[in-house]
Structure formats: structure tokens, C-alpha cells
N, C-alpha and C. Protein backbone atom coordinates (compact mmCIF):
# COMPACT_ATOMS: atom_id res chain seq x y z
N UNK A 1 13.12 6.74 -3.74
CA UNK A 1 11.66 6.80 -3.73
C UNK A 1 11.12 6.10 -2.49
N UNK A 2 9.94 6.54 -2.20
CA UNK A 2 9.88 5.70 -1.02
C UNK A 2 9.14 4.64 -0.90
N UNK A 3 8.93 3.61 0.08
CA UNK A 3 8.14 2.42 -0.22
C UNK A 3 7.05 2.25 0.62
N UNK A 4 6.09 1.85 0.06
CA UNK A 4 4.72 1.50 0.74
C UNK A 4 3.99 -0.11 0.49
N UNK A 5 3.40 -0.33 1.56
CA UNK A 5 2.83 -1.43 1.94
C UNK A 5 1.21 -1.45 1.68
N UNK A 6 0.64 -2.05 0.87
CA UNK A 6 -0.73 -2.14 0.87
C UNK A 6 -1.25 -3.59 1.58
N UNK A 7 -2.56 -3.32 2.23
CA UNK A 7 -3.16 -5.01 2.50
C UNK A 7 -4.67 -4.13 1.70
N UNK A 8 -4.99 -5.62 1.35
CA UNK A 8 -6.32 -5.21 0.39
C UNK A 8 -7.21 -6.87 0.94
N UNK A 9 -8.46 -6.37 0.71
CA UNK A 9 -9.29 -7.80 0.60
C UNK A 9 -10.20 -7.72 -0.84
N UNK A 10 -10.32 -8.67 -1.48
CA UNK A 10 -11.75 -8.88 -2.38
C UNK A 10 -12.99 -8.93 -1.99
N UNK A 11 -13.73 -8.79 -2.41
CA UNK A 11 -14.68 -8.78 -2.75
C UNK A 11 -15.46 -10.05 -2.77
N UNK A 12 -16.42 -10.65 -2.20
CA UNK A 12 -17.38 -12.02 -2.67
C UNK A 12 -17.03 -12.26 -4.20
N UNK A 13 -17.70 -11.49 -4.63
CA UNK A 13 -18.05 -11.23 -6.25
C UNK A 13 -16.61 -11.31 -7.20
N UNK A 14 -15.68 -10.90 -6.41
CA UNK A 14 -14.53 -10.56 -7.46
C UNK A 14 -14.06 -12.09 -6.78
N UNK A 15 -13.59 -12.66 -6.05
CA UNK A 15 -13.45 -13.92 -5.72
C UNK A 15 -14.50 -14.90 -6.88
N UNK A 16 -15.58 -14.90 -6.51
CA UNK A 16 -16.10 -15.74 -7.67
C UNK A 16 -15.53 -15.48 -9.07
N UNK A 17 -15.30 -14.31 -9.19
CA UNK A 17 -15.23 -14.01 -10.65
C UNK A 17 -13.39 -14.64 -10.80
N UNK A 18 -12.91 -15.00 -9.57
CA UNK A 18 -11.31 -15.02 -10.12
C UNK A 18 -11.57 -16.82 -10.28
N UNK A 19 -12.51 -17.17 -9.41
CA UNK A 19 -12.62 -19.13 -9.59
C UNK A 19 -12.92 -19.52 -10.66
N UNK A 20 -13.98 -18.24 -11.40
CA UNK A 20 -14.54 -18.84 -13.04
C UNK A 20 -13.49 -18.53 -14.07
N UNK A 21 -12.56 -17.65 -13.38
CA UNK A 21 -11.48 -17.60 -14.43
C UNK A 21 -10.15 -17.22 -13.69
N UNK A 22 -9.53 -17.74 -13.14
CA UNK A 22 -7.90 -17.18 -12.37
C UNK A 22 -7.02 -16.39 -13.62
N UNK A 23 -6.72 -15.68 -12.35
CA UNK A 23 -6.07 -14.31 -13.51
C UNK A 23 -4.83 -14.37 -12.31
N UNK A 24 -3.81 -13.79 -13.09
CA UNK A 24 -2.83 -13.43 -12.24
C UNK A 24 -2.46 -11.76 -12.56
N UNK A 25 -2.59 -11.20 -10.89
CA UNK A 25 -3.39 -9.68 -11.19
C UNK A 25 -1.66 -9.02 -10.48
N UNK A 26 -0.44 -9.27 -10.72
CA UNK A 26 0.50 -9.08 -10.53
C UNK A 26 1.10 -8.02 -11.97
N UNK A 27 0.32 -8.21 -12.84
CA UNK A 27 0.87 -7.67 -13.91
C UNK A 27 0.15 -6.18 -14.14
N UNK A 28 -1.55 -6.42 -13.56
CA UNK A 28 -1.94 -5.35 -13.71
C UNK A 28 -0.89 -4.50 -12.34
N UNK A 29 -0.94 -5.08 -11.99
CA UNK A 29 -0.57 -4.27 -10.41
C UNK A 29 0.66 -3.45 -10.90
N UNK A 30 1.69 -3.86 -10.99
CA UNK A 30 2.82 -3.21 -11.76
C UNK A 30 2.22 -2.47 -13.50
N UNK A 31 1.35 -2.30 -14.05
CA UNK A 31 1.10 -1.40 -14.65
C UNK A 31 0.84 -0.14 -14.11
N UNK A 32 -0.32 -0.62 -12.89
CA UNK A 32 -0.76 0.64 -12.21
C UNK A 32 0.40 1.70 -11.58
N UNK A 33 1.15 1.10 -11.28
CA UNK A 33 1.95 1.73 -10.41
C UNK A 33 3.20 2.67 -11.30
N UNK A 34 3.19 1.62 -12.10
CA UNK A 34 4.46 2.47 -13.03
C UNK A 34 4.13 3.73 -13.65
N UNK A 35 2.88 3.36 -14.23
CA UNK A 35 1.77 4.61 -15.10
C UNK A 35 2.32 5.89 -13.86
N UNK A 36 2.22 5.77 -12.79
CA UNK A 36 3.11 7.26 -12.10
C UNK A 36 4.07 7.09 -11.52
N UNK A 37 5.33 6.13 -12.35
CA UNK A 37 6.72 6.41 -12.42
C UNK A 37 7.36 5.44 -11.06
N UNK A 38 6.18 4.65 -10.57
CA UNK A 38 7.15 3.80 -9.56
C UNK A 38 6.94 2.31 -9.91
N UNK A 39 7.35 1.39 -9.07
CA UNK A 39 7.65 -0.15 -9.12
C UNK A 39 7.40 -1.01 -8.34
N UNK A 40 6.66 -2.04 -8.85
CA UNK A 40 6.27 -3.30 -8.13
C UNK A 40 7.12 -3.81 -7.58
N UNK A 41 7.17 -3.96 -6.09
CA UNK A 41 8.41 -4.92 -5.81
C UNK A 41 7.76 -6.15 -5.14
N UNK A 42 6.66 -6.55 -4.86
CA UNK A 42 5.90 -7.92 -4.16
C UNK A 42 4.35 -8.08 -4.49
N UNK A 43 4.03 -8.80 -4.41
CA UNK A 43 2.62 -9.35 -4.59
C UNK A 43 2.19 -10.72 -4.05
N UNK A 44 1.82 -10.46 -2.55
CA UNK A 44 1.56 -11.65 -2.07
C UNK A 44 -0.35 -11.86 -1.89
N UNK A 45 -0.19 -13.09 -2.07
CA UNK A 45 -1.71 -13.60 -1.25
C UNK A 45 -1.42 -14.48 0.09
N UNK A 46 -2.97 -13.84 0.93
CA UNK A 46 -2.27 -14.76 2.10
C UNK A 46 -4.08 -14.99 2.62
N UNK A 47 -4.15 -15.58 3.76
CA UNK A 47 -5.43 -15.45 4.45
C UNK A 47 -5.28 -15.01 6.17
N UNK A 48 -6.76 -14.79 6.36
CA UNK A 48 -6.67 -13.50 7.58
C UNK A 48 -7.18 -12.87 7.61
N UNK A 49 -6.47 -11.30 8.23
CA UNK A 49 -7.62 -9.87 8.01
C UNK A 49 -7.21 -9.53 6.87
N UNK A 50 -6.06 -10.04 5.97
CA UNK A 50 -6.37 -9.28 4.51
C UNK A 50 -5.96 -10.56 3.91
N UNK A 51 -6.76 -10.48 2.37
CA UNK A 51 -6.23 -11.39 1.13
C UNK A 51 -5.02 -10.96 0.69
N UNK A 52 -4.80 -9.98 0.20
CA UNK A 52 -3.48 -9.82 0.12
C UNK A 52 -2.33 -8.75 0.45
N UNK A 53 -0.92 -8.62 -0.26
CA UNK A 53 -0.31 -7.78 0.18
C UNK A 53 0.35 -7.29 -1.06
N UNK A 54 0.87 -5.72 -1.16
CA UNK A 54 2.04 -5.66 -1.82
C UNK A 54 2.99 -4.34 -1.72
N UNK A 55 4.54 -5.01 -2.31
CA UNK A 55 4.49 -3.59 -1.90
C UNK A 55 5.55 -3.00 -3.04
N UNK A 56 5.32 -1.57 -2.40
CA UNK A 56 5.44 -0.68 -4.38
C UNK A 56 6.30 0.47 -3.55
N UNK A 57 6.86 0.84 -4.89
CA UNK A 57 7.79 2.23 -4.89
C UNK A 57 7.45 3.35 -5.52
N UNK A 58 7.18 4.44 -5.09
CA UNK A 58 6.42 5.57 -5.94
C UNK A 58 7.14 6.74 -5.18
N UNK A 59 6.91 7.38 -6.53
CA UNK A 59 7.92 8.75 -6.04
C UNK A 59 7.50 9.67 -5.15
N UNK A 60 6.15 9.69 -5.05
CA UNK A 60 5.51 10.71 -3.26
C UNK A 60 4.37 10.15 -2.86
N UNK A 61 3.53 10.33 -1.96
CA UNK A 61 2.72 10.12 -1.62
C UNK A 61 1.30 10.71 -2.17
N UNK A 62 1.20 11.62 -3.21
CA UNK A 62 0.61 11.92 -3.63
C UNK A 62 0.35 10.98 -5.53
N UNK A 63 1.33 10.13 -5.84
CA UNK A 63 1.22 9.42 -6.84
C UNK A 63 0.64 8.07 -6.05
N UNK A 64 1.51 7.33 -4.59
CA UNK A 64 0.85 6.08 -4.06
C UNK A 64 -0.50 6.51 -4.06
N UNK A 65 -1.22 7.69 -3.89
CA UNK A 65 -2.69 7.99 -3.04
C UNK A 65 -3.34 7.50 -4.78
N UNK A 66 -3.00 8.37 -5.74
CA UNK A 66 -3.50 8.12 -6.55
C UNK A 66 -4.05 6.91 -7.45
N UNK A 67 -2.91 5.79 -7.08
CA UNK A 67 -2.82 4.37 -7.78
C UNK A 67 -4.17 3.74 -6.60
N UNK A 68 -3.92 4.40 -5.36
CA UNK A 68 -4.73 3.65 -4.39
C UNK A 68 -5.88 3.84 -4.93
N UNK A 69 -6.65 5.09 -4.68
CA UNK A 69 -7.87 5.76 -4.87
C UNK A 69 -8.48 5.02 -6.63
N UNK A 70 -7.76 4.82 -7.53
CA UNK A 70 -8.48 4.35 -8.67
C UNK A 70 -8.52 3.28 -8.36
N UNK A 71 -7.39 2.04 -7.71
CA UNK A 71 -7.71 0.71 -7.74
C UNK A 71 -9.35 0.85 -6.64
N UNK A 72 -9.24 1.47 -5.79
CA UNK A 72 -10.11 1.11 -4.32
C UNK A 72 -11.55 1.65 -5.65
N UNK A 73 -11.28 2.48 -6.29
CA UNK A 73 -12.86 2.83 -7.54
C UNK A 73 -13.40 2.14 -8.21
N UNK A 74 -12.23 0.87 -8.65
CA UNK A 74 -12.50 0.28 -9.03
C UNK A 74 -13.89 -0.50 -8.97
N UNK A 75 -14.14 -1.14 -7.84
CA UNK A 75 -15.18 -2.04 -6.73
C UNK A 75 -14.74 -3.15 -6.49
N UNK A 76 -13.51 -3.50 -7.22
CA UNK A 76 -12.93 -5.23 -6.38
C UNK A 76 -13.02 -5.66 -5.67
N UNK A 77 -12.82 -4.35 -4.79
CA UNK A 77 -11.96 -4.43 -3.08
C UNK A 77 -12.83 -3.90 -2.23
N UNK A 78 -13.13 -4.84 -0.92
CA UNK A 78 -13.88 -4.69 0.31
C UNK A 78 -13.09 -3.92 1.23
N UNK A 79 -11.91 -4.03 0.81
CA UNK A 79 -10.68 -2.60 1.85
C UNK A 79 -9.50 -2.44 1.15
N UNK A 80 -8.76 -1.15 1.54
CA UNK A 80 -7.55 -1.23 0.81
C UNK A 80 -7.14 -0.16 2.07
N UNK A 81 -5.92 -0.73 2.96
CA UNK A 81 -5.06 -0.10 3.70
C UNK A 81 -3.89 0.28 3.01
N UNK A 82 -3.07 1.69 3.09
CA UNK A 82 -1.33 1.70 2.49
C UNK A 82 -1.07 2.51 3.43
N UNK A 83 0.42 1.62 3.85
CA UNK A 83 0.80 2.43 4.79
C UNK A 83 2.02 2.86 4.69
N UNK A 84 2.72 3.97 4.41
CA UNK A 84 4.03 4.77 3.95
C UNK A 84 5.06 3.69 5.13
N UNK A 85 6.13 3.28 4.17
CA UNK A 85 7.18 2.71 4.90
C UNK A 85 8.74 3.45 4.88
N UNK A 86 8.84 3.98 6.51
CA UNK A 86 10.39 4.60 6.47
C UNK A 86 11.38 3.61 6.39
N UNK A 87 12.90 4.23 5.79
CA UNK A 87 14.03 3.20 6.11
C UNK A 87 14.48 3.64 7.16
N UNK A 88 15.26 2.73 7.82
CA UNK A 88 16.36 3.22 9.26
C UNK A 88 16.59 4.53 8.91
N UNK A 89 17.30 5.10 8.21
CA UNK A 89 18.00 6.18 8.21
C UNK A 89 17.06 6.88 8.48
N UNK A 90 15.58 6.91 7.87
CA UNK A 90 14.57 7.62 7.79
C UNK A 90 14.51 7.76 9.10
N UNK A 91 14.30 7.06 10.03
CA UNK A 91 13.63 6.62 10.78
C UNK A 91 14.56 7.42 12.12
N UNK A 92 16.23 7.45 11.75
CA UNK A 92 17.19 7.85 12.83
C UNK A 92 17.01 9.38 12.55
N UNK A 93 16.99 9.99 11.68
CA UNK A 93 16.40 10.76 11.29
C UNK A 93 15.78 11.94 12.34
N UNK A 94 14.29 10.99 12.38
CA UNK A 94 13.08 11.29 13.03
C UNK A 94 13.55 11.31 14.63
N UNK A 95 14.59 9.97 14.67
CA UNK A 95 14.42 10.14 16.20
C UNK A 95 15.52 11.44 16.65
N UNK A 96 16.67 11.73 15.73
CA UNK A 96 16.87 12.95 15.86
C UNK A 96 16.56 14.27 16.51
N UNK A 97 15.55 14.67 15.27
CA UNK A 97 14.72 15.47 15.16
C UNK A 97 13.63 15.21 16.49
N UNK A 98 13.15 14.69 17.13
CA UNK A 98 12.09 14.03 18.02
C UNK A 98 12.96 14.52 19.10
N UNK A 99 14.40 14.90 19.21
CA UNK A 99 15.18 15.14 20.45
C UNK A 99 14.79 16.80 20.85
N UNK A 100 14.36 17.23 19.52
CA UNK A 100 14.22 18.93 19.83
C UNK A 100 12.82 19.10 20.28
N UNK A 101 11.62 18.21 20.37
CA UNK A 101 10.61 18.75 20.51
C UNK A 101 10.00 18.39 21.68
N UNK A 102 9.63 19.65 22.73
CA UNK A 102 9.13 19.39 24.15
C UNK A 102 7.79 19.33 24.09
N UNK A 103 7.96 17.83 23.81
CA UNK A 103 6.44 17.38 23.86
C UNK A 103 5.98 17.49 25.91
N UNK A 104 4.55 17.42 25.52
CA UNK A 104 4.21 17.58 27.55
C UNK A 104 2.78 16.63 27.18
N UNK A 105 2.78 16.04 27.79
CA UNK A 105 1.60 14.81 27.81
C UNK A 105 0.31 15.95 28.72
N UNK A 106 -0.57 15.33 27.88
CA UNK A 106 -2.19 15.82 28.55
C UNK A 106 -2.35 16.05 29.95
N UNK A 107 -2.33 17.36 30.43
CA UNK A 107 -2.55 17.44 31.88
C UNK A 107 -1.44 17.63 32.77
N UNK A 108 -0.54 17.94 32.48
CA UNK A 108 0.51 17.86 32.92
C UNK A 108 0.92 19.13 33.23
């Protein structure tokens, strides 16, 4: 399956709402994700350009879009980036494949 990387930020509002009551939102997170058959593998907080991070396993990109699109409906979240992560192999792969195609830069 493949793995993806989210950075997300809160919200003012959802920040206040986690000081009047701290929740640990690691559990929802791995509900969401499983509900279409993939797996939590991290859940970090950090500070910066995003509050936090995590990252999940889902069987296409059309189940990650989905977990995204309801959490981001939610209104928690002031952003939610995911960005599809290849493995090496994936990746040797590509550069493979990248050997057959005569790319020609603009103007050329």
C-alpha cells in the first residue's frame, strides 16, 4: 500500500478548545484511516509552518483523498497538505522509465 505524509495546522478555536480539554486525537486519526482499509503509522506535533504531522498507509490515492477531504470538512484545520510518498524501488522505477522520455525544455 502506499504511504503518505500529511502536515496539518489548527485552528485558533480548535486550539482553545484542545487547552479546555486535551484530547489525544491519535486514536481518532487511526479510525479515520482504517474505516478505508489503511493504517496509522505516526502522529507527530511539532511547531512552525505546520502543527502537526502524520503518516498513514492507504490502499490508493483515491481512499487517502477521501480521509483527507472529510477531516479538512471537518473545520479544525486552517490547512491540510498530503503528499503521496514513493519507496526507492518506486522511485528506481521512475528513473528507469524517465530514460525513455525525450523530454526538450521550453524553446529549444
Amino acid at each position: 500500500m502506499p504511504f503518505y505524509l500529511t502536515r496539518f495546522s489548527y485552528t485558533p478555536e480548535t486550539w482553545a478548545r484542545l487547552i479546555q480539554k486535551p484530547e489525544d486525537r491519535r486514536a481518532a486519526a487511526q479510525q479515520y484511516i482504517e474505516s478505508v482499509g489503511g493504517k496509522l503509522h505516526g502522529f507527530w506535533y511539532a511547531f512552525g509552518d505546520h502543527d502537526a504531522y502524520n503518516l498513514w498507509e492507504a490502499p490508493d490515492n483515491v481512499s487517502m483523498a477521501a480521509v483527507a477531504v472529510a477531516i479538512s470538512a471537518g473545520g479544525a484545520l486552517s490547512s491540510l497538505q498530503t503528499t503521496p510518498l514513493l519507496t526507492v524501488e518506486e522511485t528506481m522505477a521512475a528513473l528507469e522509465k524517465a530514460r525513455s522520455i525525450k523530454y526538450k525544455p521550453p524553446g529549444s
